[in-house]
N, C-alpha and C. Protein backbone atom coordinates (compact mmCIF):
# COMPACT_ATOMS: atom_id res chain seq x y z
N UNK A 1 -37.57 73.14 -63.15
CA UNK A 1 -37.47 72.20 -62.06
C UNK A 1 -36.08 72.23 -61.44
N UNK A 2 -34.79 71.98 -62.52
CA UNK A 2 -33.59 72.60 -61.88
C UNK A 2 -33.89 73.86 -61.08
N UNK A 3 -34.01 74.80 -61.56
CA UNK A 3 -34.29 75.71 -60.02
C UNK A 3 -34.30 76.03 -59.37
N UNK A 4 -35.87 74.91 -59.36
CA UNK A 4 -36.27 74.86 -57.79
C UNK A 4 -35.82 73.61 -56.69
N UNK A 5 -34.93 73.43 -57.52
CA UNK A 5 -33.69 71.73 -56.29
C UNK A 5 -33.10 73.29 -55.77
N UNK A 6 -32.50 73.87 -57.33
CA UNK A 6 -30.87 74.41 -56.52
C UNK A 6 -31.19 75.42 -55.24
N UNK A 7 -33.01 76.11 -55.45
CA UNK A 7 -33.21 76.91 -54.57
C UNK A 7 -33.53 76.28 -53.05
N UNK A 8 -33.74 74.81 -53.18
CA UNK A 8 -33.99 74.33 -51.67
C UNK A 8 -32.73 73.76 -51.76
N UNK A 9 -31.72 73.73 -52.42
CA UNK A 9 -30.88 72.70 -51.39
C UNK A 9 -29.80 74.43 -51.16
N UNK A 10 -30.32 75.47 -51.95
CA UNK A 10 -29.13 76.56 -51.27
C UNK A 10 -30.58 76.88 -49.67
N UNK A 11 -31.19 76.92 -49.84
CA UNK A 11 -31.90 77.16 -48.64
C UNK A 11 -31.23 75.97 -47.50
N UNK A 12 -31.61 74.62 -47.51
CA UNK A 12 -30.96 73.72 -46.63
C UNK A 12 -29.92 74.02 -45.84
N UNK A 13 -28.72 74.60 -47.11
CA UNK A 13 -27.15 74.79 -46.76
C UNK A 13 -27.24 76.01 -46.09
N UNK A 14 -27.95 77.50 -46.08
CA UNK A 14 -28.04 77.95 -45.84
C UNK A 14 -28.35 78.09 -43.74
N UNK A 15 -29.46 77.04 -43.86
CA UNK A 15 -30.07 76.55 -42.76
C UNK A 15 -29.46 76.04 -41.60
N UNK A 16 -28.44 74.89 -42.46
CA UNK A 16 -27.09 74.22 -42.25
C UNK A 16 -25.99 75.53 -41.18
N UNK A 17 -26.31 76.11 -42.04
CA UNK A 17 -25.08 77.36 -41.92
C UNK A 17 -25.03 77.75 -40.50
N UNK A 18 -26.68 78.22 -40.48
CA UNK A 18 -26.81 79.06 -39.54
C UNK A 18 -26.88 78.20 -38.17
N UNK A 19 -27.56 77.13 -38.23
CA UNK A 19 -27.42 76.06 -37.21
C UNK A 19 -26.10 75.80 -36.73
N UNK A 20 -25.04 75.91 -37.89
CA UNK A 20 -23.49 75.41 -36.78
C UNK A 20 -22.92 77.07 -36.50
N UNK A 21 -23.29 78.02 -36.89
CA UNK A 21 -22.91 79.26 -36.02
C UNK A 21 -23.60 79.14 -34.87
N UNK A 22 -24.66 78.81 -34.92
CA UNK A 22 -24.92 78.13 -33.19
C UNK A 22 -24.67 77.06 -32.11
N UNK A 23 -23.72 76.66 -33.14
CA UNK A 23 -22.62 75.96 -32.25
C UNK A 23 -21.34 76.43 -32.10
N UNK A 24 -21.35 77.55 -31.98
CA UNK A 24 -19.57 77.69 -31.95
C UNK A 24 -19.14 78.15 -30.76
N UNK A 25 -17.77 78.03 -29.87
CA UNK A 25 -17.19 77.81 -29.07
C UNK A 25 -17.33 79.38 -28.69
N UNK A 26 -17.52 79.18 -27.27
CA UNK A 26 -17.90 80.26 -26.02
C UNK A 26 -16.24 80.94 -25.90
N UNK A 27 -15.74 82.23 -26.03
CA UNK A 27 -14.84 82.88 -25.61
C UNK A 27 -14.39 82.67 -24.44
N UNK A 28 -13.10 82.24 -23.93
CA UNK A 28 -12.67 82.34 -22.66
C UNK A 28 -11.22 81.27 -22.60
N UNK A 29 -11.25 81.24 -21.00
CA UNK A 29 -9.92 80.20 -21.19
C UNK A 29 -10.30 78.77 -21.28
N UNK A 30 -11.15 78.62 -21.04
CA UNK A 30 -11.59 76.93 -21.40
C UNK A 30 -11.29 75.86 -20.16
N UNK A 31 -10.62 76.79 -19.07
CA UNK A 31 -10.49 75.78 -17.78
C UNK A 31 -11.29 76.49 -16.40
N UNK A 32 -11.34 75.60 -15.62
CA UNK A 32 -12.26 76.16 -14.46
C UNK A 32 -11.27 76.35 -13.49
N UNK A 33 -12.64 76.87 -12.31
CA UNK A 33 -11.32 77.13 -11.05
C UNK A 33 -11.54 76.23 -10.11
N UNK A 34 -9.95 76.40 -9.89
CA UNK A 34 -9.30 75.29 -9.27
C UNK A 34 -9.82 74.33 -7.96
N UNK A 35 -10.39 75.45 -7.44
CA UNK A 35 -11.12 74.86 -5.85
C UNK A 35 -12.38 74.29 -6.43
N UNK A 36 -13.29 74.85 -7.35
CA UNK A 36 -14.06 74.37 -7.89
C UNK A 36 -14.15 72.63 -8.40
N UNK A 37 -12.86 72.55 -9.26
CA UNK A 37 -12.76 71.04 -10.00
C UNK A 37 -12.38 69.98 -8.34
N UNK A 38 -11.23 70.72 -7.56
CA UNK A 38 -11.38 70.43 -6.37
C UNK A 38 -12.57 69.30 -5.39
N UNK A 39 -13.18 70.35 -5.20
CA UNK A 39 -15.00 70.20 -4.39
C UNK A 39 -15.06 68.97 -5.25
N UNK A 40 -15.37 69.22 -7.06
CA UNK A 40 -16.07 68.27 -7.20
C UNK A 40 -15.25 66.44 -7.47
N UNK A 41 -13.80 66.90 -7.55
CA UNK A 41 -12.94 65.64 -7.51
C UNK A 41 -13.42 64.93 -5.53
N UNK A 42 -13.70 66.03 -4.86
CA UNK A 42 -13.39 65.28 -3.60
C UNK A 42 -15.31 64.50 -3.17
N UNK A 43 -16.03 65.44 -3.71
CA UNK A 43 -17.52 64.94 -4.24
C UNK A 43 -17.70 63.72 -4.33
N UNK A 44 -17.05 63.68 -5.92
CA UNK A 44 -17.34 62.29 -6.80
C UNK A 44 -16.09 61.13 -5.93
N UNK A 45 -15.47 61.10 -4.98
CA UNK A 45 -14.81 60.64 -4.67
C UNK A 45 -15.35 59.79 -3.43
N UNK A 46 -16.27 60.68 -2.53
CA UNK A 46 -16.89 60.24 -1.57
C UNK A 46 -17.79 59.59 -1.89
N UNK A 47 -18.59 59.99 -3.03
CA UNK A 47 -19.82 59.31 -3.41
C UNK A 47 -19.38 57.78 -4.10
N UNK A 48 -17.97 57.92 -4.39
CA UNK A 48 -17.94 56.18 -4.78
C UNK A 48 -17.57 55.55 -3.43
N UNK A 49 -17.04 55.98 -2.97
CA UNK A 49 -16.89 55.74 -0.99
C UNK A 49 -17.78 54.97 -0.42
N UNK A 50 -19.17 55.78 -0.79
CA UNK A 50 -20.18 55.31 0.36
C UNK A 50 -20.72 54.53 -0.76
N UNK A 51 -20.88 54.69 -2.18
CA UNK A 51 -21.63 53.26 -2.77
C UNK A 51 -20.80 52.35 -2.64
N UNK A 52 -19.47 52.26 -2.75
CA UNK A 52 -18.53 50.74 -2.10
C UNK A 52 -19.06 50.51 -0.86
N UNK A 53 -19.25 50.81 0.04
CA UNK A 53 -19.36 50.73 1.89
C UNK A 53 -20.82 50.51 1.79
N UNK A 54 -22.11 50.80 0.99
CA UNK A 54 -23.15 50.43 0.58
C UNK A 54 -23.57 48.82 0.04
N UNK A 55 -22.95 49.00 -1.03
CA UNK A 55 -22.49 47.51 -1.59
C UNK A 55 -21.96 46.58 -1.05
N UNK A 56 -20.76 46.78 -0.38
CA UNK A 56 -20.16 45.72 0.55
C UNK A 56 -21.24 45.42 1.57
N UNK A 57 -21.53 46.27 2.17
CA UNK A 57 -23.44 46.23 3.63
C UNK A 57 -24.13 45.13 2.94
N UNK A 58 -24.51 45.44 1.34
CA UNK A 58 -25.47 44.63 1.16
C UNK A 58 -25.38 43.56 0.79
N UNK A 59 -24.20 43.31 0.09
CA UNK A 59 -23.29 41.93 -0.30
C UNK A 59 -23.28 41.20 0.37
N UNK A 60 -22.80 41.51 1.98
CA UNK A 60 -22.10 41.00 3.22
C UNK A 60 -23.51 40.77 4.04
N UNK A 61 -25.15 41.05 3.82
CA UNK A 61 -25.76 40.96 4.29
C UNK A 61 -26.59 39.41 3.68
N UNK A 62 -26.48 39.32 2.61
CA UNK A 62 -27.38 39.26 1.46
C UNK A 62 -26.46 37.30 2.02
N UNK A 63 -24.86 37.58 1.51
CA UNK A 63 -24.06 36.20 1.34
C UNK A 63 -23.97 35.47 2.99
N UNK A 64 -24.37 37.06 4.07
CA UNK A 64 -24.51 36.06 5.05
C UNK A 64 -25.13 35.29 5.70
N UNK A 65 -27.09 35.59 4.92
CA UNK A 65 -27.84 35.00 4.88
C UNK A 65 -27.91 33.50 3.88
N UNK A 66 -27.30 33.36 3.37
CA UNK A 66 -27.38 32.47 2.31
C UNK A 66 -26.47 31.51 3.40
N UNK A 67 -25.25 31.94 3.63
CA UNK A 67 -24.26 31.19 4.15
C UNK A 67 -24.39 30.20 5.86
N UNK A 68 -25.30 31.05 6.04
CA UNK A 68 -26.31 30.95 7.56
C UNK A 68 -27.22 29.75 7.42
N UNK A 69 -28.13 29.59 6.06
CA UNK A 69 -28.71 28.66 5.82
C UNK A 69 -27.84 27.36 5.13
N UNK A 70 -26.99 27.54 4.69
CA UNK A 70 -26.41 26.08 4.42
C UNK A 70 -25.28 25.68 5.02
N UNK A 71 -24.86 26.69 6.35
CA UNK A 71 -24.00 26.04 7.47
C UNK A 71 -24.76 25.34 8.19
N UNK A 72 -26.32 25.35 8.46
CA UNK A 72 -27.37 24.67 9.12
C UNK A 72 -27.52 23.30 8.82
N UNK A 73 -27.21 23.49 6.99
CA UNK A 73 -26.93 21.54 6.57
C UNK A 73 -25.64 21.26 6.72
N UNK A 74 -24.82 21.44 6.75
CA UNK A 74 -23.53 21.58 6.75
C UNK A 74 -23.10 20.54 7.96
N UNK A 75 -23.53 21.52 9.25
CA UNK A 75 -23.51 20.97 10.55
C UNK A 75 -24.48 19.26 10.72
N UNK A 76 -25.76 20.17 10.34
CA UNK A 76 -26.47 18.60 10.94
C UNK A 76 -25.40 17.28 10.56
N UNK A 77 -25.25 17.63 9.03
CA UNK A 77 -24.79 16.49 8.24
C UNK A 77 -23.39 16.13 8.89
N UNK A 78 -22.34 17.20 9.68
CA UNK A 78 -21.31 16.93 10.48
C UNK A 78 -21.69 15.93 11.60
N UNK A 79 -22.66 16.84 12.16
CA UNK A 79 -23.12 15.98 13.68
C UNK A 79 -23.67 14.70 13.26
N UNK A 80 -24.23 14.19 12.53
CA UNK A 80 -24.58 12.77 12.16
C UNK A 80 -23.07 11.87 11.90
N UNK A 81 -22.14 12.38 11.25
CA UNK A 81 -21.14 11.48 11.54
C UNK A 81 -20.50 11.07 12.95
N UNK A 82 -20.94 12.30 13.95
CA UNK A 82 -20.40 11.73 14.80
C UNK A 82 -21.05 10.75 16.07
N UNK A 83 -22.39 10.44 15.85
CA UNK A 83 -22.90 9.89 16.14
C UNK A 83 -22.36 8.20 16.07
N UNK A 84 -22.29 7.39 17.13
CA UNK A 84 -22.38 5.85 17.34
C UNK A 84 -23.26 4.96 15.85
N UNK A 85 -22.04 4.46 15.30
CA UNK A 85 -23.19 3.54 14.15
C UNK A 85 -23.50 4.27 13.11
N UNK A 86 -22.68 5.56 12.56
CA UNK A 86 -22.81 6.45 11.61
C UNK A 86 -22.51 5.80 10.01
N UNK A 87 -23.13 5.52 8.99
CA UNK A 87 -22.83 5.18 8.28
C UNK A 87 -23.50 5.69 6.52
N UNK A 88 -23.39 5.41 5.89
CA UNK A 88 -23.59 5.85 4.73
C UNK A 88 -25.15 6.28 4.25
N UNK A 89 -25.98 5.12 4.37
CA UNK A 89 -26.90 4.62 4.52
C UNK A 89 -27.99 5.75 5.24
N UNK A 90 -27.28 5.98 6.49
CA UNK A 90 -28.00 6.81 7.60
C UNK A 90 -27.60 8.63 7.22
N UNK A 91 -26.37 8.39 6.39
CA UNK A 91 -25.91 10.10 6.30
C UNK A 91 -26.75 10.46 5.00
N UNK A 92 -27.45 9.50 4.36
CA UNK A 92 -27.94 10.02 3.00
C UNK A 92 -28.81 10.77 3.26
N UNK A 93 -30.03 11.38 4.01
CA UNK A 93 -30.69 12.47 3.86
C UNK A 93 -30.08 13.74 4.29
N UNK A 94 -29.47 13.74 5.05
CA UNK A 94 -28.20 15.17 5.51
C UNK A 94 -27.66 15.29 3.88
N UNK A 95 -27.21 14.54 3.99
CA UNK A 95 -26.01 14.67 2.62
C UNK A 95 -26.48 15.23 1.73
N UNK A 96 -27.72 14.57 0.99
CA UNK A 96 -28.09 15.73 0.23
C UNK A 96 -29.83 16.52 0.39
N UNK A 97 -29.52 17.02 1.82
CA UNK A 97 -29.77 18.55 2.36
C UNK A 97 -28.90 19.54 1.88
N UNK A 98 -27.46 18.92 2.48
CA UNK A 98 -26.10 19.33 2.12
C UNK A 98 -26.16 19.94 1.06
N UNK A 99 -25.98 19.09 0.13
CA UNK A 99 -25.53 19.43 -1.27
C UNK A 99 -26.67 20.27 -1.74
N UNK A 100 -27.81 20.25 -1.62
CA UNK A 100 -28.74 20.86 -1.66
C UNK A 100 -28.98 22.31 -1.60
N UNK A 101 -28.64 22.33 -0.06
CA UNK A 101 -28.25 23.94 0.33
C UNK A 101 -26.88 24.57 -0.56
N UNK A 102 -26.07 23.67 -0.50
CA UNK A 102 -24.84 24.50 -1.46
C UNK A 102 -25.33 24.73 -2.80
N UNK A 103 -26.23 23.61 -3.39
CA UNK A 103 -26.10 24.64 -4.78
C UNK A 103 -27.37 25.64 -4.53
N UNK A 104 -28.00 25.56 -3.67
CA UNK A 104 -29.14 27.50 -3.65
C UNK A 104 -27.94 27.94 -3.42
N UNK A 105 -27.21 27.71 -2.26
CA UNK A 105 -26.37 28.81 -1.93
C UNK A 105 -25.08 29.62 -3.25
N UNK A 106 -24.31 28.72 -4.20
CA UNK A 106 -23.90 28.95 -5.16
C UNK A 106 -24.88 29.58 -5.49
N UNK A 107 -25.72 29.30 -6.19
CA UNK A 107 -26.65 29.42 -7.44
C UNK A 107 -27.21 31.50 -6.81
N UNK A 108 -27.27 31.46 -5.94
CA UNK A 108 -27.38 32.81 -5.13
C UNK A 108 -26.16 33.64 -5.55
N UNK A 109 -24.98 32.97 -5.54
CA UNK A 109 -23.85 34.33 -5.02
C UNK A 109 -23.86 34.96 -6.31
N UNK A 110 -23.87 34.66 -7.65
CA UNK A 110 -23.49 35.24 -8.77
C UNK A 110 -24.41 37.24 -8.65
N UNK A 111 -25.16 37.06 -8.13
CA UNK A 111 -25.66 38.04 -8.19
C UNK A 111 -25.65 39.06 -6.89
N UNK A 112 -25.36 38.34 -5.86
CA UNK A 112 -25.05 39.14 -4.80
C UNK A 112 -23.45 39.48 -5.31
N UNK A 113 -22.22 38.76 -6.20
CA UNK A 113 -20.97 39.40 -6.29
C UNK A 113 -21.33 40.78 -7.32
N UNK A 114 -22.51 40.82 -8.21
CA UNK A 114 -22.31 41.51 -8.99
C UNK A 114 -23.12 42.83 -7.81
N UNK A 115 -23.43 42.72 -7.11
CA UNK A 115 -23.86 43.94 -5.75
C UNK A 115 -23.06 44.15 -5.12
N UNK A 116 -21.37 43.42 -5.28
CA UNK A 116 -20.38 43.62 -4.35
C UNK A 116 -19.85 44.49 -5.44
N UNK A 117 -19.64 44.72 -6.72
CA UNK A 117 -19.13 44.84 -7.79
C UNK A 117 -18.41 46.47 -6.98
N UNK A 118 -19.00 47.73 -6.93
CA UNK A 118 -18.40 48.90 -6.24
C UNK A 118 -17.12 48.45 -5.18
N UNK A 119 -17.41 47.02 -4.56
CA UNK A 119 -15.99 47.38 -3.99
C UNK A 119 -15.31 46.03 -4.07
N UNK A 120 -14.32 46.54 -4.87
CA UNK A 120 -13.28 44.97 -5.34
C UNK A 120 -12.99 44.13 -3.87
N UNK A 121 -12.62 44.49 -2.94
CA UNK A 121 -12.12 43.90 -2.10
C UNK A 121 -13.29 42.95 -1.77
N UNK A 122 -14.54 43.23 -1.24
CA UNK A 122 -15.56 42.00 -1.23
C UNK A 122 -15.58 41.07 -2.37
N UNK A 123 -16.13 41.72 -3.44
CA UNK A 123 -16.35 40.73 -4.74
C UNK A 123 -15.44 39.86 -4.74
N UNK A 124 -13.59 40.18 -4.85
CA UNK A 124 -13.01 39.48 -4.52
C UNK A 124 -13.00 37.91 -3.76
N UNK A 125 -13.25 38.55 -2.89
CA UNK A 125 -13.44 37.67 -1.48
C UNK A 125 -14.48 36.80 -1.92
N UNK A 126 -15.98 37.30 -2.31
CA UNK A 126 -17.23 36.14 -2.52
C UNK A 126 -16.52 35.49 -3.77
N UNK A 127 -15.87 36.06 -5.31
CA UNK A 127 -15.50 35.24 -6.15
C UNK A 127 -14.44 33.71 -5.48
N UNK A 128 -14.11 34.27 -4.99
CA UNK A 128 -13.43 32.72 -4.19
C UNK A 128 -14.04 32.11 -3.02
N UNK A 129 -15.19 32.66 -2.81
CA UNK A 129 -15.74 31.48 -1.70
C UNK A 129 -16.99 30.77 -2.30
N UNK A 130 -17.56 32.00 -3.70
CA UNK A 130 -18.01 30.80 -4.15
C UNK A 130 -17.49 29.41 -5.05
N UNK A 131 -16.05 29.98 -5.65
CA UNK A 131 -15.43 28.99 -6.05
C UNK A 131 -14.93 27.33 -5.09
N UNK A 132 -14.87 27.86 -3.89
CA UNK A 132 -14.59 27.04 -2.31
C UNK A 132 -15.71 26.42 -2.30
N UNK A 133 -17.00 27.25 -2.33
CA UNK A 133 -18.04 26.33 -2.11
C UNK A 133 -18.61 25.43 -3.29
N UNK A 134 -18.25 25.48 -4.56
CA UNK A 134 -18.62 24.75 -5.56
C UNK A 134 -17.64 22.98 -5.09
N UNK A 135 -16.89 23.83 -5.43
CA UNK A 135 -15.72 22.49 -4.64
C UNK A 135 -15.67 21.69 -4.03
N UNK A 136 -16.67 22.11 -2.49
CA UNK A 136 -16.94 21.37 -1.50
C UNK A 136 -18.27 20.31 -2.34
N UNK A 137 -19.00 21.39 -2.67
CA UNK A 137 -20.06 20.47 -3.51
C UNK A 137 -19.60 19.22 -4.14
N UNK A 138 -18.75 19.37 -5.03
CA UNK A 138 -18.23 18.53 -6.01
C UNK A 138 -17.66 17.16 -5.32
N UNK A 139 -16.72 17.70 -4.13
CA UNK A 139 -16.17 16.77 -3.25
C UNK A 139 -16.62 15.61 -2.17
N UNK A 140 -18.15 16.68 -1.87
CA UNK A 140 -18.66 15.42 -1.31
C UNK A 140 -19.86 14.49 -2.20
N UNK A 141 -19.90 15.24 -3.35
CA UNK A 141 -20.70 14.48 -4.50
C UNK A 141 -19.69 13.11 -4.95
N UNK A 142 -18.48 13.30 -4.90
CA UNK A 142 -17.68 12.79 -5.08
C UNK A 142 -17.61 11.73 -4.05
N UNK A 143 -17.34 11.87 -2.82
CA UNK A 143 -17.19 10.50 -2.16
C UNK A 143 -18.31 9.99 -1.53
N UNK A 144 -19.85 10.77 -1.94
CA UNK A 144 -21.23 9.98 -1.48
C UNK A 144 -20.86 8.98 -2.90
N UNK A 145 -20.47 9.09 -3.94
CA UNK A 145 -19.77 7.75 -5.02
C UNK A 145 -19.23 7.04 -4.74
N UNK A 146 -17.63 7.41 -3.82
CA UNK A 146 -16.66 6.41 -3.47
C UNK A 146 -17.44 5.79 -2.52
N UNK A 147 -17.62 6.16 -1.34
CA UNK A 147 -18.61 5.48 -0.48
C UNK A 147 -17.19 5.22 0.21
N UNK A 148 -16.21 5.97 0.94
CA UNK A 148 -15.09 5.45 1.47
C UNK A 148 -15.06 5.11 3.03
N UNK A 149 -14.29 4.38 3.55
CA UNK A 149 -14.38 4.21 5.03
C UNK A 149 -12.84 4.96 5.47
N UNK A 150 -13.33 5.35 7.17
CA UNK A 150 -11.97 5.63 7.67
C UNK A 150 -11.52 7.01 7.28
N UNK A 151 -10.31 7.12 6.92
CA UNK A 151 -9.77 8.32 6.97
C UNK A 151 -9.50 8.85 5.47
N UNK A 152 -10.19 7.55 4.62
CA UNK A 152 -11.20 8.23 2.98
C UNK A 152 -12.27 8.47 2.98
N UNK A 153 -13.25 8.72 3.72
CA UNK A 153 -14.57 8.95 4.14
C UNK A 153 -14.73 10.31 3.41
N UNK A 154 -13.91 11.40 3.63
CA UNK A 154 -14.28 12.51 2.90
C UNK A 154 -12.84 12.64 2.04
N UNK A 155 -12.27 11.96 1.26
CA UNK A 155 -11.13 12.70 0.98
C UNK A 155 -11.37 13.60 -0.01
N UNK A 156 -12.23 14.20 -0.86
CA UNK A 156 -12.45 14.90 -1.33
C UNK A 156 -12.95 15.88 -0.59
N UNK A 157 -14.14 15.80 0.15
CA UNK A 157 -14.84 16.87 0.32
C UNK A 157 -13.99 17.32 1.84
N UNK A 158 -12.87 16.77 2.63
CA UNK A 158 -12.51 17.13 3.84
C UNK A 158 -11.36 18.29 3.54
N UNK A 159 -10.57 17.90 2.14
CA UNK A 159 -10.01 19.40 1.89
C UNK A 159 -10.74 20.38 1.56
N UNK A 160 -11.66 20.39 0.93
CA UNK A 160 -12.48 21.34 0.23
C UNK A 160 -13.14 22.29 1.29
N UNK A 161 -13.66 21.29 2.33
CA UNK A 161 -14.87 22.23 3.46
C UNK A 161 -13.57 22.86 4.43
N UNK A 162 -12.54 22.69 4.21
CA UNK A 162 -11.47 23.59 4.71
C UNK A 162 -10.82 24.36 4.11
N UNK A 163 -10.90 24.58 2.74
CA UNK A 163 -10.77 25.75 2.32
C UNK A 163 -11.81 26.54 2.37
N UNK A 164 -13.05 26.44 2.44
CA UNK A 164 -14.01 26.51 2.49
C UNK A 164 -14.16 27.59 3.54
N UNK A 165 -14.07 26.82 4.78
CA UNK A 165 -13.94 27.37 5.90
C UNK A 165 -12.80 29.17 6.30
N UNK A 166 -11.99 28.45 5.67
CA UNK A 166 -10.79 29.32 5.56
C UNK A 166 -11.48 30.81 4.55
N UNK A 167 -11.70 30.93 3.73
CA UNK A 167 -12.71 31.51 2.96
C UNK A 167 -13.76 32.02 3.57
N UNK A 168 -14.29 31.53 4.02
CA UNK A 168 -16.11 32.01 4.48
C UNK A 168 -15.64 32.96 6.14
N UNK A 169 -14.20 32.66 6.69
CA UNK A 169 -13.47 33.58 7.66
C UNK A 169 -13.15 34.58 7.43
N UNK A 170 -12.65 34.24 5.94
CA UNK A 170 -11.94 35.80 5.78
C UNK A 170 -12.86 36.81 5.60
N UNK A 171 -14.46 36.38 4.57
CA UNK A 171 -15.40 37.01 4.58
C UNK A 171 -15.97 37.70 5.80
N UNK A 172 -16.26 36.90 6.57
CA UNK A 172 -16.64 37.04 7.85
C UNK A 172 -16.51 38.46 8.34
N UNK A 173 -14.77 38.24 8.46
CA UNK A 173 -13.80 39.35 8.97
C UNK A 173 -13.82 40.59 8.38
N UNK A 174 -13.65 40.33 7.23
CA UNK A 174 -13.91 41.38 5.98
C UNK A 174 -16.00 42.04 6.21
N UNK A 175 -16.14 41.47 6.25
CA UNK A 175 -17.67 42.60 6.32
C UNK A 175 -17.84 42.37 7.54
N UNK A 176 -17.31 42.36 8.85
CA UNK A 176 -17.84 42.42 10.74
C UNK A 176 -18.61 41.55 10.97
């Protein structure tokens, strides 16, 4: 029975053997030519080019649809303040339309930034406007609480929808 181990495991090793002589390293200099690595450095270079300029298209398409629909509450809920006799009471269904639309609209970007992901400069840009727009959320969640009059009416949410603003420009600008 000894043996017949030592005769299969010298067969195995044997087997072994011959399998890594068929791996062994190809004769030559081991580098390519030059215009060759060239082509393909300038290749792979373009091709991350146009998937950034791809990504940003669809990012910038995707966040400006989102952003389109909750500037729509945004506004109404503006234009009701400026209405004669505007008051708390009367802004509560805007308000939270408002808030409403901002969190689809948040609740959206996480995945349109990760479609911006090929080109930092967008992602960038949406990582801070959706941070702007959480904010605004928060801010006017915040003083539909205080319930303030006058020139506390929004003090939370009146800095916020201006950074906000400031933000959702630069985007703007940044994808045409």
């Amino acid at each position: 029975m000894a043996g017949k181990t030592r005769r299969i495991a010298a067969a195995l090793l044997a087997a072994g053997t011959v399998t890594l002589t068929g791996c062994a390293t190809v004769p030559g200099t081991g580098s390519a030519d030059p215009t060759a690595v060239q082509a393909y450095e300038s290749t792979l270079a373009s091709s991350r080019a146009e998937a950034a300029a791809s990504a940003a298209k669809s990012a910038c398409a995707s966040w400006r649809t989102g952003y389109d629909t909750r500037f729509a509450a945004t506004k109404a809920m503006a234009d009701y303040t400026r209405t004669p006799g505007a008051n708390w009471d009367g802004i509560t269904p805007t308000l939270d339309a408002n808030i409403a639309a901002i969190a689809t609209e948040s609740g959206k970007l996480p995945g349109i930034i990760t479609t911006a992901d090929p080109n930092p400069n967008i992602r960038g840009l949406l990582v801070d406007y959706k941070t702007k727009l959480d904010a605004y959320g928060d801010g006017l969640k915040a003083d539909r609480i205080t319930r303030g009059t006058e020139d506390k009416t929004w003090a939370k949410a009146g800095p916020a929808e201006a950074a906000l603003a400031s933000s959702a420009r630069a985007l703007r600008s940044a994808c045409g």
